[in-house]
N, C-alpha and C. Protein backbone atom coordinates (compact mmCIF):
# COMPACT_ATOMS: atom_id res chain seq x y z
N UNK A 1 63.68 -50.39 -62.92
CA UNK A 1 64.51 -49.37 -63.54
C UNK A 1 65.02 -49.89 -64.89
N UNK A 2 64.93 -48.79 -65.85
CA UNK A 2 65.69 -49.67 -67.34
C UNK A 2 67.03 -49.25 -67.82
N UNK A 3 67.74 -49.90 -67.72
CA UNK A 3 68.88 -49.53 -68.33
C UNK A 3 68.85 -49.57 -69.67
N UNK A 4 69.87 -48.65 -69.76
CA UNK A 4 70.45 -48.14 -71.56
C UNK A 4 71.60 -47.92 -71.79
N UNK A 5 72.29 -48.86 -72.76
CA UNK A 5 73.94 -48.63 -72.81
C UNK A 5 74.31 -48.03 -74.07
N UNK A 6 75.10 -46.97 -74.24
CA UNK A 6 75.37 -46.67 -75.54
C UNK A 6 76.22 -47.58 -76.36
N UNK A 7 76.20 -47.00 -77.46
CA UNK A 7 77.20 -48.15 -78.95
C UNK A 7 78.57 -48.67 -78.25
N UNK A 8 79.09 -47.55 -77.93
CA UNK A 8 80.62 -47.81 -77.56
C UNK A 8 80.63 -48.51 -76.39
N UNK A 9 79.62 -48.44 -75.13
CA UNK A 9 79.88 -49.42 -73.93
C UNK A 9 79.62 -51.03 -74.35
N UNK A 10 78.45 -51.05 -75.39
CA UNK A 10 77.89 -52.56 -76.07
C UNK A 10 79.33 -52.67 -76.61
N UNK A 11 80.01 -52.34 -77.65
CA UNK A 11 81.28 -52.85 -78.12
C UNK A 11 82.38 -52.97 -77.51
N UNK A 12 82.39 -52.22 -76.16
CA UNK A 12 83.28 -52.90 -75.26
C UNK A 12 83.47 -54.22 -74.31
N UNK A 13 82.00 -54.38 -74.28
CA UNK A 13 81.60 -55.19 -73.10
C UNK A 13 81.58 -56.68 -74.46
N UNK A 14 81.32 -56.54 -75.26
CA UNK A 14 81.47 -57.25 -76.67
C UNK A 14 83.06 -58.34 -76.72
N UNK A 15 83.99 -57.51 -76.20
CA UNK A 15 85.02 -57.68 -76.26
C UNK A 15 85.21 -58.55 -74.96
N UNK A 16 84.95 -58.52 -74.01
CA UNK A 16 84.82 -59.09 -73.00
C UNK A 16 84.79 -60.70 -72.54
N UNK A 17 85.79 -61.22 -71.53
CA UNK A 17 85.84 -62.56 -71.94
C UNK A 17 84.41 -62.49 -70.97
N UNK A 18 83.99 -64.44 -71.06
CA UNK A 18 82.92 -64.68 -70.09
C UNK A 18 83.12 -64.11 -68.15
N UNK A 19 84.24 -64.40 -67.92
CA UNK A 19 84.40 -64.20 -66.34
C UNK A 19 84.37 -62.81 -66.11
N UNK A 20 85.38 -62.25 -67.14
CA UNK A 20 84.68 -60.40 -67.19
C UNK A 20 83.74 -60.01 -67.60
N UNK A 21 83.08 -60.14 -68.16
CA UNK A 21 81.40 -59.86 -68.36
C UNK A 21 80.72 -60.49 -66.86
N UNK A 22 80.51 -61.72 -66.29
CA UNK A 22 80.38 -61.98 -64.52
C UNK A 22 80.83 -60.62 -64.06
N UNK A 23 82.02 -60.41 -64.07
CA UNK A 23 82.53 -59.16 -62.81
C UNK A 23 81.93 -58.13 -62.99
N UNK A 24 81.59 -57.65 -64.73
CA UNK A 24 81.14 -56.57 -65.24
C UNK A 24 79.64 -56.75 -64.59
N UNK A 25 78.40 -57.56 -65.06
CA UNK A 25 77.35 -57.65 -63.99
C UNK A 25 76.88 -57.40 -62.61
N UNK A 26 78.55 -58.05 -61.76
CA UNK A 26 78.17 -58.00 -60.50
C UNK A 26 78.49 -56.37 -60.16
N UNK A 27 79.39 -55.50 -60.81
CA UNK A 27 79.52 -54.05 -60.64
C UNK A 27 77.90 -53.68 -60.98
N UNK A 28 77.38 -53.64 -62.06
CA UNK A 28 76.24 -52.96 -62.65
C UNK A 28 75.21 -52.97 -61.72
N UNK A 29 75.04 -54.59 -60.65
CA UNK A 29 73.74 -54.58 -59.74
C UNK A 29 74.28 -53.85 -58.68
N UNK A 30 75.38 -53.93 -58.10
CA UNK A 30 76.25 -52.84 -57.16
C UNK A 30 75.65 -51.69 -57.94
N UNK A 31 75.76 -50.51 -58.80
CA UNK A 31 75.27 -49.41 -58.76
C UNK A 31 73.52 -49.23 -58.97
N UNK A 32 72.74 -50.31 -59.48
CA UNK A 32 71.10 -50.79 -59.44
C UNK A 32 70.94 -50.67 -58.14
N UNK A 33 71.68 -50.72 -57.48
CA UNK A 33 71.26 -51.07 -55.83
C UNK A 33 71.26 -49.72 -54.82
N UNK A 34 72.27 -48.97 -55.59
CA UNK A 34 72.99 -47.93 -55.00
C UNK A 34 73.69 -46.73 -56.20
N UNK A 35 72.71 -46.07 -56.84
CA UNK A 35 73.39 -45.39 -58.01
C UNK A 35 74.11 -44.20 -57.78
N UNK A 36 74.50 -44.02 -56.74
CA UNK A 36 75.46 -43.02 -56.15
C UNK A 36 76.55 -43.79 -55.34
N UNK A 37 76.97 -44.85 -56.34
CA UNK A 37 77.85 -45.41 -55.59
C UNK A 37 79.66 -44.79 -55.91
N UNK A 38 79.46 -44.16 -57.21
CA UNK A 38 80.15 -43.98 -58.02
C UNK A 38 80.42 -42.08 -57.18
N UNK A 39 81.75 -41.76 -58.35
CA UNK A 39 81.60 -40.48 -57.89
C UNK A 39 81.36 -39.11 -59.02
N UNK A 40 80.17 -38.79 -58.53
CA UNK A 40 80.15 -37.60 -59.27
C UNK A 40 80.98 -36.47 -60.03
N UNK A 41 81.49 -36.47 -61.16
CA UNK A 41 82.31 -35.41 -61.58
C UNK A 41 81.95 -33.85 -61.93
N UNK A 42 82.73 -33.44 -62.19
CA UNK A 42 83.02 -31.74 -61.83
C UNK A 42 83.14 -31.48 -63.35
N UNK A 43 82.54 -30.17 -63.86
CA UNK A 43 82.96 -28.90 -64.74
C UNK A 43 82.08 -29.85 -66.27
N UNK A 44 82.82 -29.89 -67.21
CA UNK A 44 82.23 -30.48 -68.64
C UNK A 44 81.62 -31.86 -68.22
N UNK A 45 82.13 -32.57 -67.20
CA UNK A 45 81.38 -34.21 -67.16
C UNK A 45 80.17 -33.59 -65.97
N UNK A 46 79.71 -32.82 -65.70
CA UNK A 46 78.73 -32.57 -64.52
C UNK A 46 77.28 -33.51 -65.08
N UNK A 47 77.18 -34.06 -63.98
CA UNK A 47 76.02 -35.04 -63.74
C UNK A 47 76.64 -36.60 -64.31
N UNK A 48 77.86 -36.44 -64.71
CA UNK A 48 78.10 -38.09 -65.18
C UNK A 48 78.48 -38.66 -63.74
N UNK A 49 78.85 -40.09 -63.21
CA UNK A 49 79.11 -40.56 -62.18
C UNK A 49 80.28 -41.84 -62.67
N UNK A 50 81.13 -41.85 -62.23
CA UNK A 50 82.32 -42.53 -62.56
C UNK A 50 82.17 -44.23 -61.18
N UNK A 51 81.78 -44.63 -61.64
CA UNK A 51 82.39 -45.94 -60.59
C UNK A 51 83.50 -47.30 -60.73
N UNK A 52 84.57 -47.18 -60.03
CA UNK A 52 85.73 -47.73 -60.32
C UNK A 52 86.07 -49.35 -59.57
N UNK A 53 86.33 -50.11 -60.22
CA UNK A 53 86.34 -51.65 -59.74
C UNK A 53 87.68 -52.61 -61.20
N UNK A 54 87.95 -53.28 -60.21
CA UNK A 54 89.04 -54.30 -61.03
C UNK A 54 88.36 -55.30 -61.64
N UNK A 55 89.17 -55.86 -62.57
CA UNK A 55 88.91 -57.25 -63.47
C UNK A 55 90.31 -57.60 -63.61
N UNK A 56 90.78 -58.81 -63.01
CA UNK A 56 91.97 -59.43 -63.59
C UNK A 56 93.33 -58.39 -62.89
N UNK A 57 92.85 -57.60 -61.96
CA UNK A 57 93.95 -56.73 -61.68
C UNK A 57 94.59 -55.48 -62.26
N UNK A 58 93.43 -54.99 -63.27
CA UNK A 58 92.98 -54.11 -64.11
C UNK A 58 92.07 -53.44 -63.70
N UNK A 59 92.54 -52.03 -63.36
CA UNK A 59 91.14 -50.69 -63.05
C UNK A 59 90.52 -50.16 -64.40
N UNK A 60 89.16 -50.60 -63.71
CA UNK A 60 88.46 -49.77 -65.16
C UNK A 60 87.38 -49.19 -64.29
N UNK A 61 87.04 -48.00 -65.42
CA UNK A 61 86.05 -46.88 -65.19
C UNK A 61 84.79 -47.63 -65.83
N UNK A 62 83.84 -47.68 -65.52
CA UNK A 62 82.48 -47.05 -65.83
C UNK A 62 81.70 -45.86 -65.49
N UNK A 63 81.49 -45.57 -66.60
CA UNK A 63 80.63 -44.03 -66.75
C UNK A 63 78.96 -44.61 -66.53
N UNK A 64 78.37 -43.73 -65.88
CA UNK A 64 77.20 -43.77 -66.31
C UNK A 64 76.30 -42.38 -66.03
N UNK A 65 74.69 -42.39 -66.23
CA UNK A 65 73.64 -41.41 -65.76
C UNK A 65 72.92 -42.13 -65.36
N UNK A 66 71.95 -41.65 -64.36
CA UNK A 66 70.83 -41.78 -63.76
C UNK A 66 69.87 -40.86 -63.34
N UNK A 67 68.56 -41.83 -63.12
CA UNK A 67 67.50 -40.84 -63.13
C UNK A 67 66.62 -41.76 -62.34
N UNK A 68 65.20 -41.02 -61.63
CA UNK A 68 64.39 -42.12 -61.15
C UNK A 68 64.24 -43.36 -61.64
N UNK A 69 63.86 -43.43 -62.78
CA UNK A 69 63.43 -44.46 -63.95
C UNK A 69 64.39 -45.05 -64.62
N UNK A 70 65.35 -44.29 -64.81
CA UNK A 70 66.44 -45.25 -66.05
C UNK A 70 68.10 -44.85 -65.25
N UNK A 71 69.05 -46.02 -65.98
CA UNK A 71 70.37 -45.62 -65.72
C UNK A 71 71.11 -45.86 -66.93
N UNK A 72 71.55 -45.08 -67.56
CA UNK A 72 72.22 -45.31 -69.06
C UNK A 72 73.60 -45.50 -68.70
N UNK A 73 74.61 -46.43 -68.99
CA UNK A 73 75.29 -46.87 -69.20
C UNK A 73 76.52 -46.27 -70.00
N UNK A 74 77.51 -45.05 -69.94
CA UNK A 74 77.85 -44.57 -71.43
C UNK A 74 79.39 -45.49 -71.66
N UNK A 75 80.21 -45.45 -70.81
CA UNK A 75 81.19 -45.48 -71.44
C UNK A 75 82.03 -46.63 -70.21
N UNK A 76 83.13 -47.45 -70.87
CA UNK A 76 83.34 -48.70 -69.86
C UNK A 76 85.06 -48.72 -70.20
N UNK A 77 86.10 -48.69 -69.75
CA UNK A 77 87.31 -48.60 -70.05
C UNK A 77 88.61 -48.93 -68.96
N UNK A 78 89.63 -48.98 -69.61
CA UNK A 78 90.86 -48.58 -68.85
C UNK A 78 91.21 -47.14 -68.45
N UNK A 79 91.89 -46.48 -66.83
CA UNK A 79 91.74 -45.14 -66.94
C UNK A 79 92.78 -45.03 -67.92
N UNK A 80 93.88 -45.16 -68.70
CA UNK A 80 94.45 -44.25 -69.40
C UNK A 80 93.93 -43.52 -70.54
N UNK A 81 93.68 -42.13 -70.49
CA UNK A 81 93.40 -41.42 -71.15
C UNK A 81 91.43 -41.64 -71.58
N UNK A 82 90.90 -42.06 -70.08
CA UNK A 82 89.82 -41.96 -70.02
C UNK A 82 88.64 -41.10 -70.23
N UNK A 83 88.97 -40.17 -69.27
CA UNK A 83 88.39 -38.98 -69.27
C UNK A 83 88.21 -38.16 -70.49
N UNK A 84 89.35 -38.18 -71.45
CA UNK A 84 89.72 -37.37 -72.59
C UNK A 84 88.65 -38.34 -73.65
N UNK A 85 88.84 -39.49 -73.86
CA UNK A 85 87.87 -40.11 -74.54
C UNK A 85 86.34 -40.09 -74.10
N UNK A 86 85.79 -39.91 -72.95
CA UNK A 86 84.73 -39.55 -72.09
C UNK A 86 83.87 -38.15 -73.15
N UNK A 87 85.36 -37.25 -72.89
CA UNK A 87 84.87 -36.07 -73.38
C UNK A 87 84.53 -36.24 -74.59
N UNK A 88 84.97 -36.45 -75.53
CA UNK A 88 84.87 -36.81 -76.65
C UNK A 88 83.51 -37.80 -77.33
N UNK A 89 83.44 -38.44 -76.66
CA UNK A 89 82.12 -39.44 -76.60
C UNK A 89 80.61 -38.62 -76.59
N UNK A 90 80.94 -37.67 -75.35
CA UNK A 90 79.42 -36.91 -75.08
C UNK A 90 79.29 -35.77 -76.21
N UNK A 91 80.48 -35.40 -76.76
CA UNK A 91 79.86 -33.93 -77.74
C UNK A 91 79.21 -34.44 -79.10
């Protein structure tokens, strides 16, 4: 399967110390393994899949898509004011 991350998830994950980038990995093969691990959203995000996990005691979202063949990667964050930036990202 190939993954594809957009600009803004590469510049987040950029930011990232070494042990969070580890945690960030071990989430990513968790959804490679299982891409409905996450939960499907409703209305303007339809077909995105949200899967939620800590770093440091910090909830963050990852966004992603999937398909037989590929899983693109879009968006990687803290929830405050997630979703609203989400939206914003895809138009």
């Amino acid at each position: 399967m190939k993954i594809y991350q957009s600009r803004s998830f590469a510049h987040k994950v950029k930011k990232l110390s070494k042990p969070e980038k580890t945690t960030l990995d071990k989430e990513i093969k968790k959804i490679l393994s299982d891409p409905e691990i996450g939960t499907e959203k409703k209305g303007d995000l339809r077909g995105i899949f949200v899967h939620k996990f800590k770093i440091k005691s910090k909830q963050h979202l990852l966004s992603y898509r999937f398909s037989e063949s590929s899983l693109e990667l879009i968006m990687l964050g803290l929830h405050e004011n997630y979703y609203r930036d989400l939206k914003k990202h895809l138009k």
